[in-house]
C-alpha atoms as a PDB file:
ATOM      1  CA  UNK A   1      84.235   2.373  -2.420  1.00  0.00           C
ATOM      2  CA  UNK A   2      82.170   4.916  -1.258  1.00  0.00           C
ATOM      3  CA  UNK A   3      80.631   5.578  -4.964  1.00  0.00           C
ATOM      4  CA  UNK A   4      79.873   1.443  -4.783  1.00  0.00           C
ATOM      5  CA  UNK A   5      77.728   1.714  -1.848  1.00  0.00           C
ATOM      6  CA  UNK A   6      75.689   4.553  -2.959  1.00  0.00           C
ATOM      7  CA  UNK A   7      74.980   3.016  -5.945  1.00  0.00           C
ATOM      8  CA  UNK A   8      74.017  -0.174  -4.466  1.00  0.00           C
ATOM      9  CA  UNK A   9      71.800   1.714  -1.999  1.00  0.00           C
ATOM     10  CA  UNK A  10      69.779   3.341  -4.678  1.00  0.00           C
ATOM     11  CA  UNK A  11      69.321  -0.004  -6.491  1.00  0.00           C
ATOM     12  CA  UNK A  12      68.093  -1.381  -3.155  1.00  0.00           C
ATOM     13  CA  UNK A  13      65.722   1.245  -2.574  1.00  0.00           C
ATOM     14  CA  UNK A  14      64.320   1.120  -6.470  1.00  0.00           C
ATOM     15  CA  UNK A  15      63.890  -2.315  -6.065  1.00  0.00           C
ATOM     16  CA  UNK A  16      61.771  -1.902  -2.759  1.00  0.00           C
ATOM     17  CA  UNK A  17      59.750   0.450  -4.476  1.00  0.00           C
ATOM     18  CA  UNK A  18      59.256  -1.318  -7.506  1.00  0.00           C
ATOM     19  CA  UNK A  19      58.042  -4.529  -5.103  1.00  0.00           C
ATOM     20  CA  UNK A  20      56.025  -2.073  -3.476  1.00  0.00           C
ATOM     21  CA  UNK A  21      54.110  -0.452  -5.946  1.00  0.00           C
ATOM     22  CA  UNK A  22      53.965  -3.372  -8.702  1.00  0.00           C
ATOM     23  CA  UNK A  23      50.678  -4.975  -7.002  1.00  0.00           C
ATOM     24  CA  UNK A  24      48.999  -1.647  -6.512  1.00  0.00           C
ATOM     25  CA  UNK A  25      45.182  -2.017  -7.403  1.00  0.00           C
ATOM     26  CA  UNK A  26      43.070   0.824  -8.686  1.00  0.00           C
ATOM     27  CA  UNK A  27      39.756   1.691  -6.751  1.00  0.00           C
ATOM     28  CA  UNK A  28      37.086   4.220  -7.703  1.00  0.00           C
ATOM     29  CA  UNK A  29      35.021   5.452  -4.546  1.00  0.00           C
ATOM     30  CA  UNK A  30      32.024   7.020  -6.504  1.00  0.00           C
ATOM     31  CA  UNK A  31      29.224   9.941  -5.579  1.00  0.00           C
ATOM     32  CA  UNK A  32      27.814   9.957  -2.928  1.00  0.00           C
ATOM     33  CA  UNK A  33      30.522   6.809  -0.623  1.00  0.00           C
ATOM     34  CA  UNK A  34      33.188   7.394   1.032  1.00  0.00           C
ATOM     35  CA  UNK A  35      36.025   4.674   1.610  1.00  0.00           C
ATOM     36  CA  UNK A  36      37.800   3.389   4.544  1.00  0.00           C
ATOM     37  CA  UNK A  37      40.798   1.672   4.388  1.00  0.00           C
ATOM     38  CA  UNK A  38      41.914  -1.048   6.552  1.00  0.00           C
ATOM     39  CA  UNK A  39      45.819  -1.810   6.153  1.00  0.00           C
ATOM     40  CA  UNK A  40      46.788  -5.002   7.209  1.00  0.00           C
ATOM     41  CA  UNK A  41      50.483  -5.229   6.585  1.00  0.00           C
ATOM     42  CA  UNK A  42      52.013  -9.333   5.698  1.00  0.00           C
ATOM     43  CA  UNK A  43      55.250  -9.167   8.252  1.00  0.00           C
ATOM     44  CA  UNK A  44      56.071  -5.702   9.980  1.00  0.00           C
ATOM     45  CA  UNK A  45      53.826  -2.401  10.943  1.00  0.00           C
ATOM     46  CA  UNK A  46      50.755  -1.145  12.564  1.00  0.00           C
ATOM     47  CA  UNK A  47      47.366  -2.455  10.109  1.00  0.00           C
ATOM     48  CA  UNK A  48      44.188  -0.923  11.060  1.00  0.00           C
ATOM     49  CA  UNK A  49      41.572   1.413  10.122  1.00  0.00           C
ATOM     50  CA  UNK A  50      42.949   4.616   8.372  1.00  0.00           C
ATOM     51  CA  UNK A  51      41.199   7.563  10.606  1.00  0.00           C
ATOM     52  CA  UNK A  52      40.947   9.988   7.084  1.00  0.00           C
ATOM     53  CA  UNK A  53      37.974   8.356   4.769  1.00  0.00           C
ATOM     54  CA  UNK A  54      38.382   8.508   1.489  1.00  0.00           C
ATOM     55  CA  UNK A  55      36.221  10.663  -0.771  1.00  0.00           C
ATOM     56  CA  UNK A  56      35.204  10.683  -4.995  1.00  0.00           C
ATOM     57  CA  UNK A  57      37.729   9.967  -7.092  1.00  0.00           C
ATOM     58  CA  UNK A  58      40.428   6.998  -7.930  1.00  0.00           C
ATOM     59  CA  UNK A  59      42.985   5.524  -4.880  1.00  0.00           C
ATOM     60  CA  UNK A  60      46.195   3.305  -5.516  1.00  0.00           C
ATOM     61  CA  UNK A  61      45.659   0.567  -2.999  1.00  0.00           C
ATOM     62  CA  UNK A  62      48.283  -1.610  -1.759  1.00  0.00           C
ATOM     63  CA  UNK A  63      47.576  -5.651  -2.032  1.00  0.00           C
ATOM     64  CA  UNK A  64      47.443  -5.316   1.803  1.00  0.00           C
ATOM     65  CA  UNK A  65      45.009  -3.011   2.149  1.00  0.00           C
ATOM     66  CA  UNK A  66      41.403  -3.453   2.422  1.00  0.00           C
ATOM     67  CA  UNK A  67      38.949  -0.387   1.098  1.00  0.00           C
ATOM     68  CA  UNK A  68      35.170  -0.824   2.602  1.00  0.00           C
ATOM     69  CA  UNK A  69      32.841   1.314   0.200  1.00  0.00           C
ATOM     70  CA  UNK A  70      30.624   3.238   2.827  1.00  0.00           C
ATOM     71  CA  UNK A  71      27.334   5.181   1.208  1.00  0.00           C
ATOM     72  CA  UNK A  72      26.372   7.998   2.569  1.00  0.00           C
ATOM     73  CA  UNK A  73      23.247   8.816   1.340  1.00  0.00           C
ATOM     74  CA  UNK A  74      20.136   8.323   3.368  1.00  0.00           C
ATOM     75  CA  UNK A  75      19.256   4.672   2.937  1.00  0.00           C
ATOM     76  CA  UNK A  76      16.158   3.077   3.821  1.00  0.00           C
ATOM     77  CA  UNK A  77      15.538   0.155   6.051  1.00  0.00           C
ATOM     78  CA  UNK A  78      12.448  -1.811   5.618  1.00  0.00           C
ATOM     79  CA  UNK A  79      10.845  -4.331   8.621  1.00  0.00           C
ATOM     80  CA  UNK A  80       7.648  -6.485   8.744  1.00  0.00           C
ATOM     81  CA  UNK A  81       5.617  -6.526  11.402  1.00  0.00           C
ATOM     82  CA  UNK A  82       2.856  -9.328  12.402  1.00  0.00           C
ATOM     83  CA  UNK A  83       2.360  -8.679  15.831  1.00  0.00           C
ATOM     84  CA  UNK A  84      -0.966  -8.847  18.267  1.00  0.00           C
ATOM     85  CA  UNK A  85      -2.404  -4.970  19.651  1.00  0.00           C
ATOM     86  CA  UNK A  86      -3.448  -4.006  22.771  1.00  0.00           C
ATOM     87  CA  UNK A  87      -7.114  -6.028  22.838  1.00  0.00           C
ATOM     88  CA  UNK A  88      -5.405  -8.969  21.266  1.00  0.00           C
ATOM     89  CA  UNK A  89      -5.953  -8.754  17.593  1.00  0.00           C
ATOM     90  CA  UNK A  90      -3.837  -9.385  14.804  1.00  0.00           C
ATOM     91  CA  UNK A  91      -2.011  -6.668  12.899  1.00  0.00           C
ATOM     92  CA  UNK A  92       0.060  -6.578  10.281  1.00  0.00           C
ATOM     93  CA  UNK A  93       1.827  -3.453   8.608  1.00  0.00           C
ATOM     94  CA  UNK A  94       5.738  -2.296   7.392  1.00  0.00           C
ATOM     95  CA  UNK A  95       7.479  -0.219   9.666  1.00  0.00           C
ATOM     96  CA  UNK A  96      10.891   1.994   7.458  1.00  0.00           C
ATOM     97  CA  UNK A  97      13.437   3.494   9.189  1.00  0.00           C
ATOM     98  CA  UNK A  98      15.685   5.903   6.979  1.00  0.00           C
ATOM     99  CA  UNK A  99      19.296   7.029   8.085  1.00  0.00           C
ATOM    100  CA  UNK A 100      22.525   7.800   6.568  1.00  0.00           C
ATOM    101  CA  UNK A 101      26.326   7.835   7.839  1.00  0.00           C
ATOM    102  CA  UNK A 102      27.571  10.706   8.493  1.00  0.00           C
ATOM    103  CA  UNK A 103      30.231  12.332   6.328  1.00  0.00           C
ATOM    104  CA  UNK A 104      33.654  12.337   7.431  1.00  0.00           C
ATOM    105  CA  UNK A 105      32.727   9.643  10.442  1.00  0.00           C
ATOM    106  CA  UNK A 106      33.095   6.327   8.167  1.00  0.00           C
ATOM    107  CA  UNK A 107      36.571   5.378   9.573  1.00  0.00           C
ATOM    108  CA  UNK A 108      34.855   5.400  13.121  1.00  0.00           C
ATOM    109  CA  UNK A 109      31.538   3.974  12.317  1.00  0.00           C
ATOM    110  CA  UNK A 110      33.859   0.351  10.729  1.00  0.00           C
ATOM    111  CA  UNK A 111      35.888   0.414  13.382  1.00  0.00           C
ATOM    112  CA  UNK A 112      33.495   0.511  16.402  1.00  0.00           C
ATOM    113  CA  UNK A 113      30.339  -1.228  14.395  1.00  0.00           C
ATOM    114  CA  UNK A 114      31.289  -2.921  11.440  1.00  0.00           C
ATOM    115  CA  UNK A 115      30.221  -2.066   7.609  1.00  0.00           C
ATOM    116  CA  UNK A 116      27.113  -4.197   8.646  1.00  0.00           C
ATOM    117  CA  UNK A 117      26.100  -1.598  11.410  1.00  0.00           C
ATOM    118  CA  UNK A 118      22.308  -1.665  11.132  1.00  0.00           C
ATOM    119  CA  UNK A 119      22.192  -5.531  11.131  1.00  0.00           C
ATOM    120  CA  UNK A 120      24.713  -5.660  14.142  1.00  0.00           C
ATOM    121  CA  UNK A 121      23.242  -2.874  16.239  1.00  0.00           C
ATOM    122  CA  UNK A 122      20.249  -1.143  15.560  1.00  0.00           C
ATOM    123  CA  UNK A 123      17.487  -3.944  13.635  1.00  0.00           C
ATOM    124  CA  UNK A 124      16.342  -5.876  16.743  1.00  0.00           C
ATOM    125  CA  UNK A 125      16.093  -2.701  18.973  1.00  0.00           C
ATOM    126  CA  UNK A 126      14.156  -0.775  16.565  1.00  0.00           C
ATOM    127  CA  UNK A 127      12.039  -4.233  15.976  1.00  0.00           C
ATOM    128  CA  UNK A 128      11.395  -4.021  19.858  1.00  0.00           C
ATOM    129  CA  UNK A 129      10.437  -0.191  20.125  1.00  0.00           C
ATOM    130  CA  UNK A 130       8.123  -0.727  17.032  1.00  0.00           C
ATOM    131  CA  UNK A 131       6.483  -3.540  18.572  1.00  0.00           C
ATOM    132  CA  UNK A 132       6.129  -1.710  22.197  1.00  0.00           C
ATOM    133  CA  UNK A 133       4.644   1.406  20.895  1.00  0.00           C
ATOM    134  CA  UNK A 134       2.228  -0.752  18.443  1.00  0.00           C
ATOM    135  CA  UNK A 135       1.089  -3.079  21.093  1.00  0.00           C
ATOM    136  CA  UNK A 136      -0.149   0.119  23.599  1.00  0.00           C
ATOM    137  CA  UNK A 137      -3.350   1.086  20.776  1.00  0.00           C
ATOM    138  CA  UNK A 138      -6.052  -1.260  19.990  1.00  0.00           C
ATOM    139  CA  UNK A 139      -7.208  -2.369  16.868  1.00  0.00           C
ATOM    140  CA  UNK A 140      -9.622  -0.053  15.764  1.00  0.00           C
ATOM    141  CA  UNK A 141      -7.376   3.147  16.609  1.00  0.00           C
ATOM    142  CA  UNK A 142      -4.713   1.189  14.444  1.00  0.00           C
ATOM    143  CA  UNK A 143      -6.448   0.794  11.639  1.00  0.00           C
ATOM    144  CA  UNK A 144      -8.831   3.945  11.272  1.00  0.00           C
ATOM    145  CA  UNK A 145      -7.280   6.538  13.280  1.00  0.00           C
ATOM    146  CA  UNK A 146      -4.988   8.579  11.180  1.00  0.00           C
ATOM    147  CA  UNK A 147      -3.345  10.590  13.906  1.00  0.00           C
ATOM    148  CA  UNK A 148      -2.400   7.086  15.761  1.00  0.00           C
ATOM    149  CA  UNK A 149       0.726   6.288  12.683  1.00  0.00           C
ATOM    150  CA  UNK A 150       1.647   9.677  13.370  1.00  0.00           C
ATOM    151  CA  UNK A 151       2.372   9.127  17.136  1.00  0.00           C
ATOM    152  CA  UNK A 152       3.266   5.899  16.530  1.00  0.00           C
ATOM    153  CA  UNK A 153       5.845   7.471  14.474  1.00  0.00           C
ATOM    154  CA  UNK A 154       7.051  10.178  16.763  1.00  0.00           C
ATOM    155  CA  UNK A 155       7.237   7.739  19.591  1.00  0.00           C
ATOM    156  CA  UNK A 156       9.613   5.415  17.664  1.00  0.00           C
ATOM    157  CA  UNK A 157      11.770   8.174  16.656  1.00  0.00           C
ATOM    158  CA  UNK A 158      12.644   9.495  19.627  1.00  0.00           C
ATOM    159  CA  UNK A 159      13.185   5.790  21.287  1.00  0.00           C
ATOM    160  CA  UNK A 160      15.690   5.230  18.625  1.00  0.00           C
ATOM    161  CA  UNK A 161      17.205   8.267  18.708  1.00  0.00           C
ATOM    162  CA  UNK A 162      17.752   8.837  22.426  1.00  0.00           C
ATOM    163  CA  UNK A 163      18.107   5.081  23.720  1.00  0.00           C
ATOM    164  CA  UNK A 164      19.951   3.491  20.664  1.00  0.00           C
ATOM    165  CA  UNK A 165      21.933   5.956  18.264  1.00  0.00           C
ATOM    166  CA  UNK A 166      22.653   8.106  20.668  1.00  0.00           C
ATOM    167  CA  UNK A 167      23.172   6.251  23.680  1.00  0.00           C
ATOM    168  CA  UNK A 168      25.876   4.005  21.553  1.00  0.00           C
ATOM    169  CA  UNK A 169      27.271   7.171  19.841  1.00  0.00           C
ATOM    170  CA  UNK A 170      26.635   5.600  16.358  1.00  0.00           C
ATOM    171  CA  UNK A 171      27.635   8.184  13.789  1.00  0.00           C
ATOM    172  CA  UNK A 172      24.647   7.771  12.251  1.00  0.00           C
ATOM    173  CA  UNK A 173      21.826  10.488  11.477  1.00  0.00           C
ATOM    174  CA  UNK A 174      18.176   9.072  11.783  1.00  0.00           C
ATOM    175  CA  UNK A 175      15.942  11.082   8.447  1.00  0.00           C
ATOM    176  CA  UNK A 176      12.774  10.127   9.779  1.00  0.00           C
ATOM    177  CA  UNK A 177      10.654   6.812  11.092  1.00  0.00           C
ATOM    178  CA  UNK A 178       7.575   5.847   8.642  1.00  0.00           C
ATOM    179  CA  UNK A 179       4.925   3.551   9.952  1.00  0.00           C
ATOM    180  CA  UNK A 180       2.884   2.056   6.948  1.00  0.00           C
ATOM    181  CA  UNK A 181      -0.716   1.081   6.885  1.00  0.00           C
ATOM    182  CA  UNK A 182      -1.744  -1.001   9.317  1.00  0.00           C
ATOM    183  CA  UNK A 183      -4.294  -3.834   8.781  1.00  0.00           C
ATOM    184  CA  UNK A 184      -5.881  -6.597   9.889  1.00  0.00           C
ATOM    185  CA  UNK A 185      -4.157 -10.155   8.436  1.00  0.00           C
ATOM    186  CA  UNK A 186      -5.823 -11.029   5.226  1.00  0.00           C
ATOM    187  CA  UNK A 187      -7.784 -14.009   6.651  1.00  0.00           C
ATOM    188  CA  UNK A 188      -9.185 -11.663   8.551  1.00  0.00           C
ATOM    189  CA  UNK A 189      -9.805  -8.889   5.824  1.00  0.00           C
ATOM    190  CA  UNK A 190     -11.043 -11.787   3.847  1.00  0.00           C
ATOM    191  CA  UNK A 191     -13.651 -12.589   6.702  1.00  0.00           C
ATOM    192  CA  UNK A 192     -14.382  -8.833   6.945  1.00  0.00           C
ATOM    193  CA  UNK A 193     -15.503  -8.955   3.610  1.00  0.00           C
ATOM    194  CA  UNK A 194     -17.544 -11.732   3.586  1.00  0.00           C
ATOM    195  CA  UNK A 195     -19.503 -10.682   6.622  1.00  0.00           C
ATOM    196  CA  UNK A 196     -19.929  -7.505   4.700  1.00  0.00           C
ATOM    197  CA  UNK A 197     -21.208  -9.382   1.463  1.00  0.00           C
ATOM    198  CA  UNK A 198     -23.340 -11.095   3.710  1.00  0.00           C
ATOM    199  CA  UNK A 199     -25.092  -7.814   5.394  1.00  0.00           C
ATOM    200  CA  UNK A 200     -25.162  -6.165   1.861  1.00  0.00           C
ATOM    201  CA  UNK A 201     -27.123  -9.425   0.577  1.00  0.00           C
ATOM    202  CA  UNK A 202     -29.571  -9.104   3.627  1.00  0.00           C
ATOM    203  CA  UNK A 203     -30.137  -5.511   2.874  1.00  0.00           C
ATOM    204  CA  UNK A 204     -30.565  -6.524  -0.815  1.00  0.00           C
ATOM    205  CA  UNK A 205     -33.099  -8.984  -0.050  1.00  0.00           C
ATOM    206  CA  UNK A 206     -34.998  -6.795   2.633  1.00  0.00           C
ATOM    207  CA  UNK A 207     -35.226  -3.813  -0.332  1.00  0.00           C
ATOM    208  CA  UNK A 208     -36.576  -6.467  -2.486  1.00  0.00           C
ATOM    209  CA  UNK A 209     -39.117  -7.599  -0.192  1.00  0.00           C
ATOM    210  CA  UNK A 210     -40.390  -4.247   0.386  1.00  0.00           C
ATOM    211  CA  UNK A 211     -40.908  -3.853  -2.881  1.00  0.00           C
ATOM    212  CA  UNK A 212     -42.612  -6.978  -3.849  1.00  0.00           C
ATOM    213  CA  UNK A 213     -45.018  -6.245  -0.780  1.00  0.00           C
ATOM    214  CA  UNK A 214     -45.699  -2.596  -2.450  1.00  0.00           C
ATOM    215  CA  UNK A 215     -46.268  -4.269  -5.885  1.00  0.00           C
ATOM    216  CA  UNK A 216     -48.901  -6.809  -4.640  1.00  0.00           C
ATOM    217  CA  UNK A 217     -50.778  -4.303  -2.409  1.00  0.00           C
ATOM    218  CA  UNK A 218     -50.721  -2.091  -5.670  1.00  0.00           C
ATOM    219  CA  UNK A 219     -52.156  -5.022  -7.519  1.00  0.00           C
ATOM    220  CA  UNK A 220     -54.964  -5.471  -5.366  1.00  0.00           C
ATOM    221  CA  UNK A 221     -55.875  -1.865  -4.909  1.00  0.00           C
ATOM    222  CA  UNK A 222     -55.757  -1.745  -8.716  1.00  0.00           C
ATOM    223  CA  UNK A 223     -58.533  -5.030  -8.738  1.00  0.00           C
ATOM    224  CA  UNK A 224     -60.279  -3.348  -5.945  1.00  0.00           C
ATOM    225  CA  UNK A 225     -60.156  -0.260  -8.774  1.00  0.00           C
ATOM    226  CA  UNK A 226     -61.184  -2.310 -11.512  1.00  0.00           C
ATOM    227  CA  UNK A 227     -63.800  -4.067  -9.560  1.00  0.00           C
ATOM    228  CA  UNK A 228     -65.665  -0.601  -8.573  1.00  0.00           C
ATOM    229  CA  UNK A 229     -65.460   0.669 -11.938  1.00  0.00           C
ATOM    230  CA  UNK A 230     -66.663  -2.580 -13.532  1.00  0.00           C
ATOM    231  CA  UNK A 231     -69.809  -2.227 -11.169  1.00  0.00           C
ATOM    232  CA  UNK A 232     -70.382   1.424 -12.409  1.00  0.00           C
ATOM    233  CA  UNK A 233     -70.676   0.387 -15.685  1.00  0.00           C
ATOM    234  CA  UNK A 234     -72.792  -2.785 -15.342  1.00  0.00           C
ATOM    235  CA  UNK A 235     -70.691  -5.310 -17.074  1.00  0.00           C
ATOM    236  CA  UNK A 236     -70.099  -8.611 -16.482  1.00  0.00           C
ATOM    237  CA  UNK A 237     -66.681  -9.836 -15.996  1.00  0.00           C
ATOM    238  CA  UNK A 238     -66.075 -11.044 -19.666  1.00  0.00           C
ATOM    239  CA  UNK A 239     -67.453  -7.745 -20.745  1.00  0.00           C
ATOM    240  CA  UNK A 240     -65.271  -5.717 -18.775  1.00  0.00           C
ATOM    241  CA  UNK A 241     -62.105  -7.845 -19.607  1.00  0.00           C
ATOM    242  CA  UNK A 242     -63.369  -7.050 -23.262  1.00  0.00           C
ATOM    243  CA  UNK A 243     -63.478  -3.316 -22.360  1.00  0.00           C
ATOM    244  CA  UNK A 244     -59.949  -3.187 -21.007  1.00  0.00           C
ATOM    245  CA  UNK A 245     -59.075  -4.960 -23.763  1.00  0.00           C
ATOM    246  CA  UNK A 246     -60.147  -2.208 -26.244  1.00  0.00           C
ATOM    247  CA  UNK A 247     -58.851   0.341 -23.856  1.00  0.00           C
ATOM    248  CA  UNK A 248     -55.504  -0.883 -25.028  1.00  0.00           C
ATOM    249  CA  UNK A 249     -56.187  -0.883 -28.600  1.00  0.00           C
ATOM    250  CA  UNK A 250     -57.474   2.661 -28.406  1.00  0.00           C
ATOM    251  CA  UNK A 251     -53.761   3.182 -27.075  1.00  0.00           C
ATOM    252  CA  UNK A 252     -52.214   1.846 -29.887  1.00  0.00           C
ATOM    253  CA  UNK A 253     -54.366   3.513 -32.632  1.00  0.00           C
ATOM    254  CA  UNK A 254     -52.330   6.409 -33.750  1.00  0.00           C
ATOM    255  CA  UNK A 255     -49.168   3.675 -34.201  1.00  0.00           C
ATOM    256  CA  UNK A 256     -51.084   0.736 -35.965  1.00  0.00           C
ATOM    257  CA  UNK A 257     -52.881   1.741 -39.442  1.00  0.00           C
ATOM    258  CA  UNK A 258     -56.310   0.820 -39.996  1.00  0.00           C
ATOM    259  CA  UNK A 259     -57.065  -0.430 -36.511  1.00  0.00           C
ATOM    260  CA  UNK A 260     -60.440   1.457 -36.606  1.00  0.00           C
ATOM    261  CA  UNK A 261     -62.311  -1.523 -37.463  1.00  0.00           C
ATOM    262  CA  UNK A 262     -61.012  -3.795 -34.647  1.00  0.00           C
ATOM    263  CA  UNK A 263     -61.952  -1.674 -31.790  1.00  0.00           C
ATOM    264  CA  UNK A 264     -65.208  -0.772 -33.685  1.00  0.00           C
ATOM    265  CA  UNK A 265     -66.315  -4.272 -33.660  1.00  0.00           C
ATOM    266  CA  UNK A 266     -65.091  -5.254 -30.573  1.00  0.00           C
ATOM    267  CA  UNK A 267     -67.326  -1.965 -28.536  1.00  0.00           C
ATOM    268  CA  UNK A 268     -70.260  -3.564 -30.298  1.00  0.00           C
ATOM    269  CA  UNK A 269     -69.476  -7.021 -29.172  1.00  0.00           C
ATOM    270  CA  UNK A 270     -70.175  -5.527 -25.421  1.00  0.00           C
ATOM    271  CA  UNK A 271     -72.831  -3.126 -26.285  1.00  0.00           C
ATOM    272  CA  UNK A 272     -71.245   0.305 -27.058  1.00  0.00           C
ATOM    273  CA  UNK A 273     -72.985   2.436 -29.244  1.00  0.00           C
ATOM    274  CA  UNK A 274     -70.753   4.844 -31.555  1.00  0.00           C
ATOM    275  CA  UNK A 275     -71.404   7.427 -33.977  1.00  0.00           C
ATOM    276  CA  UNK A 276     -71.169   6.429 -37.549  1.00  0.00           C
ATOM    277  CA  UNK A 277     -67.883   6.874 -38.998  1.00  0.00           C
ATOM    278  CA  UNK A 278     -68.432   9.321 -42.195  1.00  0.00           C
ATOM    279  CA  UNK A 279     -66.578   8.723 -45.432  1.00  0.00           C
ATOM    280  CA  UNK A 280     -63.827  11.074 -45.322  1.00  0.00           C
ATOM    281  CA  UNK A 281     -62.423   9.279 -41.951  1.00  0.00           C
END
């Protein structure tokens, strides 16, 4: 009798283990992730988050367990900004904030904040302390002053730091805070640019002026040349236009070939006398 109930006792307890065990799922937590698992049992024990996380490597899990893949590595978290600065002008820039989980503190971090932990608890309060520090410098420090994303940065850090992840105890460890270039909207970069187009055109124009006015008092001061030397010599106006004329032949001699006679004839259309031209020329 007694032999019958041990017997039936280890049936009973193979069977329980083969119901246990036959819906066991394989997970893979990989590099760099830990997993925590959250038992929640169908009819009798205490579900909840397991306090140990679970590090690389491959897990049996039980159909009533949950695992929650946690990464580790420093992630980056990426905001837009469109706000108004101190003097009441537009901005618009990226503001990063880079953090990880740290190692061992998974299990706490889901049970007190949730997988979702920046979403839940830290995006609008780092929104606000971005927009506070931005809103204290005015728009030309913004946007020229490269020292001013560096406070801006500092400032941020330490707000989040002291007054969020800290005061909440969030196992979380903030990297750094990363303010990106701050501009102007682009309706108003696009208006910067066309008043600069604008003053570049006046410029242009002015430069031109200046030196159309230089050309024409040039001109005249080369008539008022002209006119002089046209006196000296005693010519009439056709005369001397015939002069200048040759004058420019004579330039051209050594390039055109026998140009010799058109010049000659021309200086004794107005009078010139020359030296006869011997045979060998």
């Amino acid at each position: 009798m007694r032999g019958s109930v041990g017997k039936f006792a280890t049936i009973v307890g193979a069977l329980c283990l083969l119901l246990t065990t036959s819906g066991c799922i394989l997970a893979a937590i990989e590099a760099g992730h830990e997993g925590v698992l959250v038992e929640k049992p169908f009819f009798f024990g205490h579900g909840g988050v397991d306090p140990v996380p679970t590090t690389t490597g491959r897990i049996y899990l039980a159909p009533t367990t949950e695992l929650i893949d946690v990464d580790i590595r420093p992630i980056q978290h990426s905001e837009h900004f469109d706000i108004i600065s101190q003097e009441n002008a537009p901005v618009s820039f990226d503001a990063f904030l880079i953090a990880n989980v740290i190692e061992g503190r998974t299990p706490e971090l889901v049970a007190r904040f949730g997988p979702n932990w920046y979403v839940n608890n830290v995006k609008e309060a780092f929104r606000t302390f971005v927009r506070e520090e931005v809103q204290k410098y005015p728009l030309f420090q913004l946007t020229t002053d490269p020292g001013t994303r560096a406070r801006l940065q500092d400032a941020v850090e330490h707000e989040v730091k002291t007054k969020l992840i800290g005061k909440q105890n969030i196992p979380v460890l903030v990297n750094r805070i990363v303010i990106g270039s701050i501009l102007p909207p682009k309706t108003v970069l696009d208006q910067t640019v066309q008043t600069i187009v604008q003053e570049q055109r006046k410029i242009t124009m002015a430069e031109f002026q200046k030196a159309e006015e230089a050309r024409e008092r040039a001109e005249r001061q080369r008539g008022i040349a002209d006119r002089a030397y046209r006196e000296h010599l005693g010519l009439t106006a056709p005369e001397f236009v015939d002069l200048r004329r040759i004058e420019v032949q004579k330039e051209i001699v050594q390039h055109v070939p026998n140009s010799n006679l058109t010049i000659i004839m021309g200086m004794e259309k107005i009078g010139i006398n020359l030296p006869p031209v011997s045979a060998s020329q």
